[in-house]
PDB file of N, CA and C in Angstrom:
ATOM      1  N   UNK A   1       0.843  -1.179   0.000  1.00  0.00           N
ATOM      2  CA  UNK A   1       0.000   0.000   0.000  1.00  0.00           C
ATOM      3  C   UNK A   1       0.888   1.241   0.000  1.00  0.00           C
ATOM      4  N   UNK A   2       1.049   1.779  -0.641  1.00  0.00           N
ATOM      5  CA  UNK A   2       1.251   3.379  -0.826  1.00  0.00           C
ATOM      6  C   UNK A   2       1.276   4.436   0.299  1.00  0.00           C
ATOM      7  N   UNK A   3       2.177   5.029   0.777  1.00  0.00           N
ATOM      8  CA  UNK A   3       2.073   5.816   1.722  1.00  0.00           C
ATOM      9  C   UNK A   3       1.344   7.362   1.604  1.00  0.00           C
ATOM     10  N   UNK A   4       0.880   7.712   2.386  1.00  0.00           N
ATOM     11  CA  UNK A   4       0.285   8.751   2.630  1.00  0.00           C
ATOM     12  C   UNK A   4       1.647  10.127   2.984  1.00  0.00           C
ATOM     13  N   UNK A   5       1.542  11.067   2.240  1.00  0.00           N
ATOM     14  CA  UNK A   5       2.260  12.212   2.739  1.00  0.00           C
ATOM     15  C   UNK A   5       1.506  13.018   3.718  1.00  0.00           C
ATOM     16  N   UNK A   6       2.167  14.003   4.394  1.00  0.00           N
ATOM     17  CA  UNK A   6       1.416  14.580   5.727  1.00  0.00           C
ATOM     18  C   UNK A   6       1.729  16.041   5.456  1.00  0.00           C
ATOM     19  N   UNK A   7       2.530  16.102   4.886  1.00  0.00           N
ATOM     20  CA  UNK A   7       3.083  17.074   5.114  1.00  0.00           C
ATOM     21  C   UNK A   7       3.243  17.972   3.464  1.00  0.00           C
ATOM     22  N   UNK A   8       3.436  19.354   2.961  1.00  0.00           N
ATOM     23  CA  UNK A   8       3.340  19.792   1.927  1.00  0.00           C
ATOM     24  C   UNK A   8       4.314  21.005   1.475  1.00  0.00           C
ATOM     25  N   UNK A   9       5.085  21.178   1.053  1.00  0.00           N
ATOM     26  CA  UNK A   9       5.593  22.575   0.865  1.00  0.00           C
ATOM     27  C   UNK A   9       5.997  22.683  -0.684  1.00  0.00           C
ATOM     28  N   UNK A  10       5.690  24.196  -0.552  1.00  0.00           N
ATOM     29  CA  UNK A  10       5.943  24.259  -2.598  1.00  0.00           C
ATOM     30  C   UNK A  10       6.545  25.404  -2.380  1.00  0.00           C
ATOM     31  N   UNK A  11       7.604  25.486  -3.518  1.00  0.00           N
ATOM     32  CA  UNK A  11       7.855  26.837  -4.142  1.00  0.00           C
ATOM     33  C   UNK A  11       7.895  27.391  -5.817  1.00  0.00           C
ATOM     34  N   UNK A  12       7.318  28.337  -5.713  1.00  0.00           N
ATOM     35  CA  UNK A  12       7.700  28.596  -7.245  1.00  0.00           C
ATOM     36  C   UNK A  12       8.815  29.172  -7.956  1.00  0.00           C
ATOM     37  N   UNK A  13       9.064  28.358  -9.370  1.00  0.00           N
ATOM     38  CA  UNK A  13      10.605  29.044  -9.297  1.00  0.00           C
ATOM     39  C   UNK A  13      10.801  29.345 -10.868  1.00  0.00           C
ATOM     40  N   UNK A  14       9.617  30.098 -10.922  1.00  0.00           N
ATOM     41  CA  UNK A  14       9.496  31.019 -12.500  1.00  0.00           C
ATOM     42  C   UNK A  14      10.592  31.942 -12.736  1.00  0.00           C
ATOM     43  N   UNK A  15      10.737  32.563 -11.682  1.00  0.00           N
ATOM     44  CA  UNK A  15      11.999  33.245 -11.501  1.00  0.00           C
ATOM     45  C   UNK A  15      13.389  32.835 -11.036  1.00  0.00           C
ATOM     46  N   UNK A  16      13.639  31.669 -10.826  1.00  0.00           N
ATOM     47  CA  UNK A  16      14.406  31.075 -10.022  1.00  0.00           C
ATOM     48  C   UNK A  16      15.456  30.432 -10.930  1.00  0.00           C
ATOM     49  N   UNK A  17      15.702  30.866 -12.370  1.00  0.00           N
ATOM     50  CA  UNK A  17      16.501  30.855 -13.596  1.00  0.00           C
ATOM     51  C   UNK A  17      17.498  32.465 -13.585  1.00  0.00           C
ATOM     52  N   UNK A  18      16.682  33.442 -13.544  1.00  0.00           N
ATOM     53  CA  UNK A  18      16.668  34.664 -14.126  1.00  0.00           C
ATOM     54  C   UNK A  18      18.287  35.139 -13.980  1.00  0.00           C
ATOM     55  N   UNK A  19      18.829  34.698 -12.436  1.00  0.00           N
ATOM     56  CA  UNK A  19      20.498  34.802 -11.872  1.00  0.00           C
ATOM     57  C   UNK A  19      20.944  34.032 -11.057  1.00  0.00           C
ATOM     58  N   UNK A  20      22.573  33.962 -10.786  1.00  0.00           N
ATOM     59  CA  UNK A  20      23.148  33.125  -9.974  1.00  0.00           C
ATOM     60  C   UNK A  20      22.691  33.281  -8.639  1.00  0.00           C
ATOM     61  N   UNK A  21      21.819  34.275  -8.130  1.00  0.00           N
ATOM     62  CA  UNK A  21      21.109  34.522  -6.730  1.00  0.00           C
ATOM     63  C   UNK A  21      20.298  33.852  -6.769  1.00  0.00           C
ATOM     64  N   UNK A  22      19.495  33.825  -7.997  1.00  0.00           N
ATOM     65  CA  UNK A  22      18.171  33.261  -8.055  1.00  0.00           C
ATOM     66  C   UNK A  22      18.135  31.968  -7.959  1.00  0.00           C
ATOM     67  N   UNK A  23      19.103  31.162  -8.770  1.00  0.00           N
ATOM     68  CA  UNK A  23      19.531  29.926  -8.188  1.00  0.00           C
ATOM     69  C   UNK A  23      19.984  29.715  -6.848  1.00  0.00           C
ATOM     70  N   UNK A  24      20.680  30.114  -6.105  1.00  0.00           N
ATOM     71  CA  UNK A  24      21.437  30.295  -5.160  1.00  0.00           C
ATOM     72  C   UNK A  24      19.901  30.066  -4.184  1.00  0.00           C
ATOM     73  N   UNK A  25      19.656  30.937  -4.089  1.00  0.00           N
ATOM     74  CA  UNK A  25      17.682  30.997  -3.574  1.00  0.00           C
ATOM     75  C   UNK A  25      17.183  30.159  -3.253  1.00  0.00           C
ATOM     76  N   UNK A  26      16.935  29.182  -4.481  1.00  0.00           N
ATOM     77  CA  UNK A  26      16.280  28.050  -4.962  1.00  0.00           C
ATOM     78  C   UNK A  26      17.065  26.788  -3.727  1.00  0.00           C
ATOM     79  N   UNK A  27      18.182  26.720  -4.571  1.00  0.00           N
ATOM     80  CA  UNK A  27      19.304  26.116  -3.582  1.00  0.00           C
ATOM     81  C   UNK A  27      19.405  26.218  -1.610  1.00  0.00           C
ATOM     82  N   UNK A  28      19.304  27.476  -1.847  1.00  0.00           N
ATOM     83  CA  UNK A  28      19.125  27.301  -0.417  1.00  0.00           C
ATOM     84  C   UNK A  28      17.449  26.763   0.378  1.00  0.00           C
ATOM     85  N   UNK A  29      16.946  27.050  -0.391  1.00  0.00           N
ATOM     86  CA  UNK A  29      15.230  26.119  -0.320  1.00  0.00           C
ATOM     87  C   UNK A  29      15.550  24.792   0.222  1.00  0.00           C
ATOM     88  N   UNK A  30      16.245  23.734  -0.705  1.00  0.00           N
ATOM     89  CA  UNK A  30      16.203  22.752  -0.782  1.00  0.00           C
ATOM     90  C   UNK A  30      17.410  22.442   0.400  1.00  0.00           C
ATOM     91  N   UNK A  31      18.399  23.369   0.716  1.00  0.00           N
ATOM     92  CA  UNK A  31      18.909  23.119   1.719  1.00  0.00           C
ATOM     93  C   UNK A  31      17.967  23.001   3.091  1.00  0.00           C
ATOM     94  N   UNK A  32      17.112  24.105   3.203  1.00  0.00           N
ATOM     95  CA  UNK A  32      16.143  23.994   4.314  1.00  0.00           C
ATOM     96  C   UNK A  32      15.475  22.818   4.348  1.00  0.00           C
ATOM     97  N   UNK A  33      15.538  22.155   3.958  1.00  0.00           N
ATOM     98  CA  UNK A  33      14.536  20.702   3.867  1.00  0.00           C
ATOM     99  C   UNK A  33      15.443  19.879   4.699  1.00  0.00           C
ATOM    100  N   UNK A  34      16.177  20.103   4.860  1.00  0.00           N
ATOM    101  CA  UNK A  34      17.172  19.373   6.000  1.00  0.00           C
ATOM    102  C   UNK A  34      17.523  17.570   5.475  1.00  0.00           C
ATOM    103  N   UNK A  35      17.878  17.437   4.645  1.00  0.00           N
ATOM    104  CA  UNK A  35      18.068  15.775   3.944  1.00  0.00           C
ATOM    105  C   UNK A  35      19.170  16.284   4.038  1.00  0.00           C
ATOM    106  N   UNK A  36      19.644  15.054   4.576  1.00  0.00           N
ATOM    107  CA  UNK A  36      21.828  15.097   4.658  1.00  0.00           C
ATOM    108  C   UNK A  36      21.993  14.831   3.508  1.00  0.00           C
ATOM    109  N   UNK A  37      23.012  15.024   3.072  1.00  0.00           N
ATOM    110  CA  UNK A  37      23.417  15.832   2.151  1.00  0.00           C
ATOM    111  C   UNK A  37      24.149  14.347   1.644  1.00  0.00           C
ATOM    112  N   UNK A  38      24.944  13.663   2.487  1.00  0.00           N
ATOM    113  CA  UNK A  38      24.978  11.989   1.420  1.00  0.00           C
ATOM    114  C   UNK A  38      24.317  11.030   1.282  1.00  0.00           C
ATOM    115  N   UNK A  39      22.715  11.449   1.596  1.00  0.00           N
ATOM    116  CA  UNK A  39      21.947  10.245   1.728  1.00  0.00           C
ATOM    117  C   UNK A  39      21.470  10.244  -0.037  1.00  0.00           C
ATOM    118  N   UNK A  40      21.461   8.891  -0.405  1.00  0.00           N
ATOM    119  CA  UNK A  40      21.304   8.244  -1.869  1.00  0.00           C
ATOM    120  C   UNK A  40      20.052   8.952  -2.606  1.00  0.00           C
ATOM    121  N   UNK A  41      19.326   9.364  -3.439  1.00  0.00           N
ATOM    122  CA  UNK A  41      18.372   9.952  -4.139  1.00  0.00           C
ATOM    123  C   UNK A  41      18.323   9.105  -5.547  1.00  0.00           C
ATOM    124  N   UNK A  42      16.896   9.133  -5.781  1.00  0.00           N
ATOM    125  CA  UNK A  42      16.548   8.187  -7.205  1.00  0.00           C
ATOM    126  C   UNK A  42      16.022   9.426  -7.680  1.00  0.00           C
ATOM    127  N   UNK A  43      16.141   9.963  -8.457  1.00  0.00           N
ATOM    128  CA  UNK A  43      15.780  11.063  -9.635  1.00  0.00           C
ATOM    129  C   UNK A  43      14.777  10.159 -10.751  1.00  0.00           C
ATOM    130  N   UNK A  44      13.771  10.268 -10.936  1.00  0.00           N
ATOM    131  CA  UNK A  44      12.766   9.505 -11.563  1.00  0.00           C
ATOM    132  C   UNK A  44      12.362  10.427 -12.884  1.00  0.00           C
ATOM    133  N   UNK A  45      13.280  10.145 -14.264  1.00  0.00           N
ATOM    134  CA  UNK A  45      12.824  11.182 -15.364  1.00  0.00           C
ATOM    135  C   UNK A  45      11.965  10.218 -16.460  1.00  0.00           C
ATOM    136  N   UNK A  46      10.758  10.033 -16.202  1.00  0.00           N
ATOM    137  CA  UNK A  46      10.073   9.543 -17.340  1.00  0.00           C
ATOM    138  C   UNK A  46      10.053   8.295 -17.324  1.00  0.00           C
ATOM    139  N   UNK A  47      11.157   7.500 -18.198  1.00  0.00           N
ATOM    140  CA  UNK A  47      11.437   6.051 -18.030  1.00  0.00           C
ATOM    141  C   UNK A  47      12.859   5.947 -17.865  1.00  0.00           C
ATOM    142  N   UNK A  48      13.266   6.584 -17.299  1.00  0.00           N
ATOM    143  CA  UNK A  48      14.892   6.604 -16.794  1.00  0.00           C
ATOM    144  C   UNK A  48      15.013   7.066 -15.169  1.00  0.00           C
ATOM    145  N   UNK A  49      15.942   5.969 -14.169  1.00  0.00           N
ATOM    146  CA  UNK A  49      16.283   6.355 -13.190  1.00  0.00           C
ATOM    147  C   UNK A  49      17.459   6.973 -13.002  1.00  0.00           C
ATOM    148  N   UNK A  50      17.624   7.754 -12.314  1.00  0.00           N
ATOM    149  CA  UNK A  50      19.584   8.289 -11.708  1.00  0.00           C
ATOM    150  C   UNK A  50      19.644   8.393 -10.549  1.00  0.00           C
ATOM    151  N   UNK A  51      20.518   7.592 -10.085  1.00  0.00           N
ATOM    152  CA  UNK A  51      20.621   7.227  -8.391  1.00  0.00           C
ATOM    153  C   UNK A  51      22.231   8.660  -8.194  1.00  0.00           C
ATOM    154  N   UNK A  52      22.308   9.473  -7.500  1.00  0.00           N
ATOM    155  CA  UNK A  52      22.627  10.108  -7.109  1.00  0.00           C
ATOM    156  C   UNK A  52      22.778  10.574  -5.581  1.00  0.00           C
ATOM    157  N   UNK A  53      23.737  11.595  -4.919  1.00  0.00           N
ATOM    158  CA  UNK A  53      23.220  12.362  -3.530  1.00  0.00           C
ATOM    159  C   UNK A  53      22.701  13.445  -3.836  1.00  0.00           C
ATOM    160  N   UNK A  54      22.227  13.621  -2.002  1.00  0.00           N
ATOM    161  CA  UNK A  54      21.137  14.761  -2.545  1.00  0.00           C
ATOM    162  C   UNK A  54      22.435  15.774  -2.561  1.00  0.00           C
ATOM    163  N   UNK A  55      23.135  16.076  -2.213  1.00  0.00           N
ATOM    164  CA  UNK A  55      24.332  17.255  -2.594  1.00  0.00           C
ATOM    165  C   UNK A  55      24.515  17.286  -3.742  1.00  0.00           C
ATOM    166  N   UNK A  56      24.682  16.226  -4.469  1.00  0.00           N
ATOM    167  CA  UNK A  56      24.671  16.645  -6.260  1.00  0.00           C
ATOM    168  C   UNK A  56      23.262  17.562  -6.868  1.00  0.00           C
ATOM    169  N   UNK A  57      22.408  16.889  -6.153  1.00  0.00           N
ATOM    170  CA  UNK A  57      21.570  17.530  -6.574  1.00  0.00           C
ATOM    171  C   UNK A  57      20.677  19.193  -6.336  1.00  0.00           C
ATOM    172  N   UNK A  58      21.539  18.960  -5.225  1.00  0.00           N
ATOM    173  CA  UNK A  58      20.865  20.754  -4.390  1.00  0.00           C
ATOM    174  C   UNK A  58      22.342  21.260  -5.376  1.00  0.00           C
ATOM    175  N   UNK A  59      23.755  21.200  -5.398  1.00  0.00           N
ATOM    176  CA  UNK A  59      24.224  21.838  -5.771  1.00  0.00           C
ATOM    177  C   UNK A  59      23.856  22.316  -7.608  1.00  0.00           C
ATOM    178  N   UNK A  60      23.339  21.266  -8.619  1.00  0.00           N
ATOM    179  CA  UNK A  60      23.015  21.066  -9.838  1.00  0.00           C
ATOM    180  C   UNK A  60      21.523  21.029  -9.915  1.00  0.00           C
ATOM    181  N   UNK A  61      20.369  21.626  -9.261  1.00  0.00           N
ATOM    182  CA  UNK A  61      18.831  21.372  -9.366  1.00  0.00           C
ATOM    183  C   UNK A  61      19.245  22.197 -10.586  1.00  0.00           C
ATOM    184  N   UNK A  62      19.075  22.923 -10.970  1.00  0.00           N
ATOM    185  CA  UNK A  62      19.020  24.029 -12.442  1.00  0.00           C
ATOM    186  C   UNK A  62      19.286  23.264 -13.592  1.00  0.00           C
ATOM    187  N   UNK A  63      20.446  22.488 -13.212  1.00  0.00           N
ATOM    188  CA  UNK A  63      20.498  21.441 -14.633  1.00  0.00           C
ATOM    189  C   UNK A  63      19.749  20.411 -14.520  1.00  0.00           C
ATOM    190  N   UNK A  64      19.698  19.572 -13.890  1.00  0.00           N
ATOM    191  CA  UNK A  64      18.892  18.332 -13.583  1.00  0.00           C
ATOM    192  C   UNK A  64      17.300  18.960 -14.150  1.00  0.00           C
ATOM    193  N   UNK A  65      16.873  20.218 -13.397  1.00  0.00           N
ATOM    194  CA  UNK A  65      15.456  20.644 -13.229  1.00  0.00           C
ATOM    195  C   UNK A  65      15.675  21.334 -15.010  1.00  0.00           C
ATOM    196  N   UNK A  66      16.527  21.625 -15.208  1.00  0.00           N
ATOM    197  CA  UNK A  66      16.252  22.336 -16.696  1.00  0.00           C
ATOM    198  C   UNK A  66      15.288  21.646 -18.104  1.00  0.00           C
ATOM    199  N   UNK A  67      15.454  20.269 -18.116  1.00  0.00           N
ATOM    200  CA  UNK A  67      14.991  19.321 -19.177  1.00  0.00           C
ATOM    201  C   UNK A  67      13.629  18.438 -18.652  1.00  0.00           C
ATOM    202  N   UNK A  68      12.901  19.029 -18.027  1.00  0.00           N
ATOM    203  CA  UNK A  68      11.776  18.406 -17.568  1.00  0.00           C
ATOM    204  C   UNK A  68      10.542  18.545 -18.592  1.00  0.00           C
ATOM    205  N   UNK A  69      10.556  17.086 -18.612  1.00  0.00           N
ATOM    206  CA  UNK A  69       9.075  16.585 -19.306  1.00  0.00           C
ATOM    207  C   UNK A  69       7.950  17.742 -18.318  1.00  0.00           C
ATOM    208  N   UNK A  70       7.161  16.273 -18.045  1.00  0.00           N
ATOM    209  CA  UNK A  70       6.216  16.828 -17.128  1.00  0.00           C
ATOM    210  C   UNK A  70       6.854  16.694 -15.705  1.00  0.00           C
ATOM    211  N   UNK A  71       7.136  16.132 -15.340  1.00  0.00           N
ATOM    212  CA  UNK A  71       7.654  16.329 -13.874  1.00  0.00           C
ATOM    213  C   UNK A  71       9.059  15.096 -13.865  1.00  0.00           C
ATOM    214  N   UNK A  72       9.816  15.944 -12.792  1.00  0.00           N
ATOM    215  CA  UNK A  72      10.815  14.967 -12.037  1.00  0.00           C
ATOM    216  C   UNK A  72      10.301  14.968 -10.237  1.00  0.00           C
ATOM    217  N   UNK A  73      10.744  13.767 -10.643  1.00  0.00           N
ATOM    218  CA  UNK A  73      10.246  13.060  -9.099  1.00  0.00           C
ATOM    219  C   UNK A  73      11.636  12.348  -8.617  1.00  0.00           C
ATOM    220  N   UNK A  74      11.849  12.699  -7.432  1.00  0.00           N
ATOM    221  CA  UNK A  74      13.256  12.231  -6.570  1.00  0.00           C
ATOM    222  C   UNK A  74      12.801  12.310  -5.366  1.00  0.00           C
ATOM    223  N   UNK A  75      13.150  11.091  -4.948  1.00  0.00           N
ATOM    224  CA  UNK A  75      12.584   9.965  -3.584  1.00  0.00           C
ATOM    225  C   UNK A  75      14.237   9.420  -2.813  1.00  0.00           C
ATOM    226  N   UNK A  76      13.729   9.442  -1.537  1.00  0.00           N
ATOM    227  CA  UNK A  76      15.142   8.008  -1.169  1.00  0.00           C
ATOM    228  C   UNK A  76      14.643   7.165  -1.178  1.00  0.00           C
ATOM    229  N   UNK A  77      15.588   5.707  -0.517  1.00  0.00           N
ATOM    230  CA  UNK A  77      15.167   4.976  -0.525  1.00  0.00           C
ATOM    231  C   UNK A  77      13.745   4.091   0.208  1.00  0.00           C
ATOM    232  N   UNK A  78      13.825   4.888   1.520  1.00  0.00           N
ATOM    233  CA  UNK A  78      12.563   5.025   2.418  1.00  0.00           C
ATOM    234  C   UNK A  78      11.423   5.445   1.846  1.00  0.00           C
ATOM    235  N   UNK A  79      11.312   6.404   0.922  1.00  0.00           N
ATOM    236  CA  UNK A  79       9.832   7.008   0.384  1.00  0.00           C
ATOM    237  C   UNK A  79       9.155   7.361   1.486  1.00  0.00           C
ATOM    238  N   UNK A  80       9.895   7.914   2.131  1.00  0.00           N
ATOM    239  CA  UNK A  80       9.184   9.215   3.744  1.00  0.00           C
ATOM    240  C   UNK A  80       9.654  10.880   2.820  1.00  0.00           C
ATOM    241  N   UNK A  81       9.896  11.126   1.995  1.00  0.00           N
ATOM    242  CA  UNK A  81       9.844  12.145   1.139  1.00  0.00           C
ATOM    243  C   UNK A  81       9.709  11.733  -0.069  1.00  0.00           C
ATOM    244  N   UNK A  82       9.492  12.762  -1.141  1.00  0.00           N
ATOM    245  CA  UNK A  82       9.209  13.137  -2.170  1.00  0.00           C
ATOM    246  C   UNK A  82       9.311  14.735  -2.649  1.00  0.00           C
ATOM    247  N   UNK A  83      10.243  15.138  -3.671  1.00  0.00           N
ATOM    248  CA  UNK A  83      10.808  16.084  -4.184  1.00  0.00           C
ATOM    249  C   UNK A  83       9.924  15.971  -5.693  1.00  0.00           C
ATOM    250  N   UNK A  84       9.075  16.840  -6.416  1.00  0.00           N
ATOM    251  CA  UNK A  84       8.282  16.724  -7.549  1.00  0.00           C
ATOM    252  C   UNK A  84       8.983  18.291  -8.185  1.00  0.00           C
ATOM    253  N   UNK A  85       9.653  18.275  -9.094  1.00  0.00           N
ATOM    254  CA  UNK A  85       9.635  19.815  -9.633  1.00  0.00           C
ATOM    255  C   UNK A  85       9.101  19.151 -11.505  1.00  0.00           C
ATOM    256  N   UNK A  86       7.818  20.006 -11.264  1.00  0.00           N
ATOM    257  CA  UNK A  86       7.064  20.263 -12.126  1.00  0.00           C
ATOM    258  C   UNK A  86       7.224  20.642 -13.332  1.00  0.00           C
ATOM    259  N   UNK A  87       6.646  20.781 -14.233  1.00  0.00           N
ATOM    260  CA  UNK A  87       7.235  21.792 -15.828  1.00  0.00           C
ATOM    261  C   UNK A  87       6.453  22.838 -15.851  1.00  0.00           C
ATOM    262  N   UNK A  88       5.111  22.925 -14.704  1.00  0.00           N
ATOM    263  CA  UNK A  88       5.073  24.589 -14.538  1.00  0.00           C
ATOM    264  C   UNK A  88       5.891  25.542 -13.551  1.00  0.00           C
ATOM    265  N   UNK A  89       7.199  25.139 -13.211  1.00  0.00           N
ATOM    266  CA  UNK A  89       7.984  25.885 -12.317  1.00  0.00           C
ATOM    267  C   UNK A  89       7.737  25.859 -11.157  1.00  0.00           C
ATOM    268  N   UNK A  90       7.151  24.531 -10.400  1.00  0.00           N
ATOM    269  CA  UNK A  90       6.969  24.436  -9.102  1.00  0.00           C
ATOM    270  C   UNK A  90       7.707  23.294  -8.550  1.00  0.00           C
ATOM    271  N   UNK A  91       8.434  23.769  -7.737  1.00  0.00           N
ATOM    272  CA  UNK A  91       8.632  22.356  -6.436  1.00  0.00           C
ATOM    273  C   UNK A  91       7.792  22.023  -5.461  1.00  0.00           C
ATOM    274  N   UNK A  92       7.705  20.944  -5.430  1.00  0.00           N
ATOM    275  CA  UNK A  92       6.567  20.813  -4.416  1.00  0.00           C
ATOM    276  C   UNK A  92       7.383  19.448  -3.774  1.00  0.00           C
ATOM    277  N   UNK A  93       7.500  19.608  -2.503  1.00  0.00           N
ATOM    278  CA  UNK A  93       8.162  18.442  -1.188  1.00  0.00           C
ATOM    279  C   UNK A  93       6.679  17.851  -0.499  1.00  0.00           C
ATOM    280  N   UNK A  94       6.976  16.994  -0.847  1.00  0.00           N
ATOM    281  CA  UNK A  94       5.902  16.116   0.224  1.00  0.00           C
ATOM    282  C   UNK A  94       6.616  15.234   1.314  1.00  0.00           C
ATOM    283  N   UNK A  95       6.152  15.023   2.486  1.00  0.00           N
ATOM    284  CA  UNK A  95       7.434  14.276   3.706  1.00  0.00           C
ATOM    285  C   UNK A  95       5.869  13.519   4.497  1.00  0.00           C
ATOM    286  N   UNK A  96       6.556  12.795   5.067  1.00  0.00           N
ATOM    287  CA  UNK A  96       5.499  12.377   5.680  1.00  0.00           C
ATOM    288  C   UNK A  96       6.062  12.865   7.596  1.00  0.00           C
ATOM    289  N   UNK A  97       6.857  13.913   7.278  1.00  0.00           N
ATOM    290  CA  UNK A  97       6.849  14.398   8.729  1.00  0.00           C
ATOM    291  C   UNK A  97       7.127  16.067   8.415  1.00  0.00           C
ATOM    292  N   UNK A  98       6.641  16.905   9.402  1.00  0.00           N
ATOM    293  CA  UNK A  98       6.993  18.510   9.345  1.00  0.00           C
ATOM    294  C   UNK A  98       8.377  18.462   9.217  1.00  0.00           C
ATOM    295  N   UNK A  99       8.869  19.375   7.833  1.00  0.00           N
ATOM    296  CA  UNK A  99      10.552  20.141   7.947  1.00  0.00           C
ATOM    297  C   UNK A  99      10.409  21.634   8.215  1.00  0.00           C
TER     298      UNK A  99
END
């Protein structure tokens, strides 16, 4: 059975291209989410997986997030989070506990 998320946070990041702040911004977002920084991440693009850390990925979201279908989805291995950045310029974190 499928877990239930509890928890919700989004940001929008229409602007979050525009400069190296603006990234930087973004970046520090995903730092606030508090995931250590070598724990393993599955990046879920379509029909392709990329097992990665999340430090590759907070430091590189702009590239990773640049080529999005409809959505990328990046999970650990637990699936007590969920990272969704959208192709309308939203991140949206789902956890199944308050960050």
């Amino acid at each position: 059975m499928p877990k239930s998320f509890k928890y919700e946070k989004f940001l929008n990041i229409v602007d979050g291209w525009d400069s190296e702040q603006d990234i930087a911004n973004v970046r520090e977002w995903l730092f606030e989410l508090e995931i250590p920084f070598d724990q393993d991440i599955y990046m879920l693009y379509d029909e392709n997986v990329i097992k990665t850390k999340w430090k590759v990925f907070v430091k590189h979201w702009d590239v990773f997030s640049w080529l999005v279908g409809f959505s990328l989805n990046i999970v650990d291995r637990t699936r007590s989070w969920m990272l969704e950045v959208h192709h309308d310029q939203v991140m949206n974190f789902y956890s199944m506990e308050n960050r």
